[in-house]
C-alpha atoms as a PDB file:
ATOM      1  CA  UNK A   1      75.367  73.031  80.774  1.00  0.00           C
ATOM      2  CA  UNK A   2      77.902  75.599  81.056  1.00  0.00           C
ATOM      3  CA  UNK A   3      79.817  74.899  77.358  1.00  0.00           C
ATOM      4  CA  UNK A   4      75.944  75.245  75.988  1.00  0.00           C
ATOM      5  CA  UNK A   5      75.168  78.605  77.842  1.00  0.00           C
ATOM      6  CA  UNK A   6      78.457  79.904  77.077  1.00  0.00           C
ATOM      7  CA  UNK A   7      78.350  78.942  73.156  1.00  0.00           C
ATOM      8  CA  UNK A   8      75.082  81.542  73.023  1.00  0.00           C
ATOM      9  CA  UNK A   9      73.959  79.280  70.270  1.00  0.00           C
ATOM     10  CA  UNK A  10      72.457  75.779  69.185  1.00  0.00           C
ATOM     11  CA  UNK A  11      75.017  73.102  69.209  1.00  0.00           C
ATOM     12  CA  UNK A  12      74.512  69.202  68.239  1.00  0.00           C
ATOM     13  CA  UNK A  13      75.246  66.386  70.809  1.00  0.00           C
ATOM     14  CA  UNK A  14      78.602  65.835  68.813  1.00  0.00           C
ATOM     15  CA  UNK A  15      79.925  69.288  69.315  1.00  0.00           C
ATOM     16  CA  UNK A  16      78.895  69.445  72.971  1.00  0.00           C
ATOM     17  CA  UNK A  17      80.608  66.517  73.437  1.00  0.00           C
ATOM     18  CA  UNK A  18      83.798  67.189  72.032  1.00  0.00           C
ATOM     19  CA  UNK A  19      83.856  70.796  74.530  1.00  0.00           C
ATOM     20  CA  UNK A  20      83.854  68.190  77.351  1.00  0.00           C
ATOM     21  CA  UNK A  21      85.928  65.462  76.599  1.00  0.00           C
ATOM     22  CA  UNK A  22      88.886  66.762  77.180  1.00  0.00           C
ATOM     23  CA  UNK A  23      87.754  67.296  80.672  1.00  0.00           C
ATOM     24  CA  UNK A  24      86.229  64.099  81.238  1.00  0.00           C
ATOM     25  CA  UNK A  25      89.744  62.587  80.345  1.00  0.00           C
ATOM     26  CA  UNK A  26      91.377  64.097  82.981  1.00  0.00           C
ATOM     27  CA  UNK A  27      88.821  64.126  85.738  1.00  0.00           C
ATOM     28  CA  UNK A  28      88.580  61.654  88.403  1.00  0.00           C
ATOM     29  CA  UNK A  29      90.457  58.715  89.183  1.00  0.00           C
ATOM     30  CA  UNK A  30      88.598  56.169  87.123  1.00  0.00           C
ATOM     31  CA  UNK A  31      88.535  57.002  84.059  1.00  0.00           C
ATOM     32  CA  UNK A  32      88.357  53.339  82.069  1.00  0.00           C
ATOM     33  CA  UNK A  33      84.985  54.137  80.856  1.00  0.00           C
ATOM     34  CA  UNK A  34      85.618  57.600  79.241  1.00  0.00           C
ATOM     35  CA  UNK A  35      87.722  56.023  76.133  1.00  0.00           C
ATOM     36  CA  UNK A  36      84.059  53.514  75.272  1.00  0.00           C
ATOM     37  CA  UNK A  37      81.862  55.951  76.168  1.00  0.00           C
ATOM     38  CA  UNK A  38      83.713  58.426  73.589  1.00  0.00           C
ATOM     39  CA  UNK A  39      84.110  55.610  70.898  1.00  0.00           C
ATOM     40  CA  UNK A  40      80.303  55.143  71.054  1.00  0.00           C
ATOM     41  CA  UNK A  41      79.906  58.848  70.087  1.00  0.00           C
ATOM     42  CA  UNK A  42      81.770  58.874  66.921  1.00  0.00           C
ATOM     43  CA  UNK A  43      80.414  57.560  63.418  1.00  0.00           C
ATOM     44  CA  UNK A  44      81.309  54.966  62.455  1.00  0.00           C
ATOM     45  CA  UNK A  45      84.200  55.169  59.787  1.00  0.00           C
ATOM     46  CA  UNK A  46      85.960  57.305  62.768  1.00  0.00           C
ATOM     47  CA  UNK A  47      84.851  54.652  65.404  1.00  0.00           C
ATOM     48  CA  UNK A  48      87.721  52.576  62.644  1.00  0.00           C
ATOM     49  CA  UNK A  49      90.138  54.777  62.923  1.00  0.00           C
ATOM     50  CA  UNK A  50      90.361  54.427  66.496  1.00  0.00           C
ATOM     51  CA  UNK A  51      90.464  50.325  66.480  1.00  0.00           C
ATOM     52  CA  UNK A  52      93.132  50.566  64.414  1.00  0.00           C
ATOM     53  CA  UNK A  53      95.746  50.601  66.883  1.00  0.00           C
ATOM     54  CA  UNK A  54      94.272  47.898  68.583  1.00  0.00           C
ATOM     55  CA  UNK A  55      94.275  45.578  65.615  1.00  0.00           C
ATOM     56  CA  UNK A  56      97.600  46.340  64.936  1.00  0.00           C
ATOM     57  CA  UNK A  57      98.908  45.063  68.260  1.00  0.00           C
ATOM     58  CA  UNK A  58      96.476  42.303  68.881  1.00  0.00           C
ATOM     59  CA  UNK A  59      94.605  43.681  71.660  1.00  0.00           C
ATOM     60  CA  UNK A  60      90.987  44.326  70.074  1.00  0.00           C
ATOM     61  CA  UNK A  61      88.462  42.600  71.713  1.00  0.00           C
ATOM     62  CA  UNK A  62      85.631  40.674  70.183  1.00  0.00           C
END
């Protein structure tokens, strides 16, 4: 709530959550669902770009 109060203006879900990913990435000790949970957020010609690593070294799933 505090990146919306502080932003003193309407934001959409996207640009909340991009304030407080970087923060979810480096807080807490598990952090294997952060990466998903982010991939789920993005559209999906982005959502691409990120598998593309994955599909280059044979580790996508599915």
């Amino acid at each position: 709530m505090n990146v919306r109060w502080e932003a003193g203006r309407p934001m959409r879900v996207r640009g909340l959550l991009a304030k407080l990913m970087p923060e979810a990435l480096t807080a807490g000790t598990d952090r294997s669902p952060v990466p998903a949970r982010f991939a789920q957020s993005v559209e999906e010609d982005a959502r691409a770009l990120l598998d593309e690593p994955a599909r280059r070294t044979g580790r996508e799933k599915g």
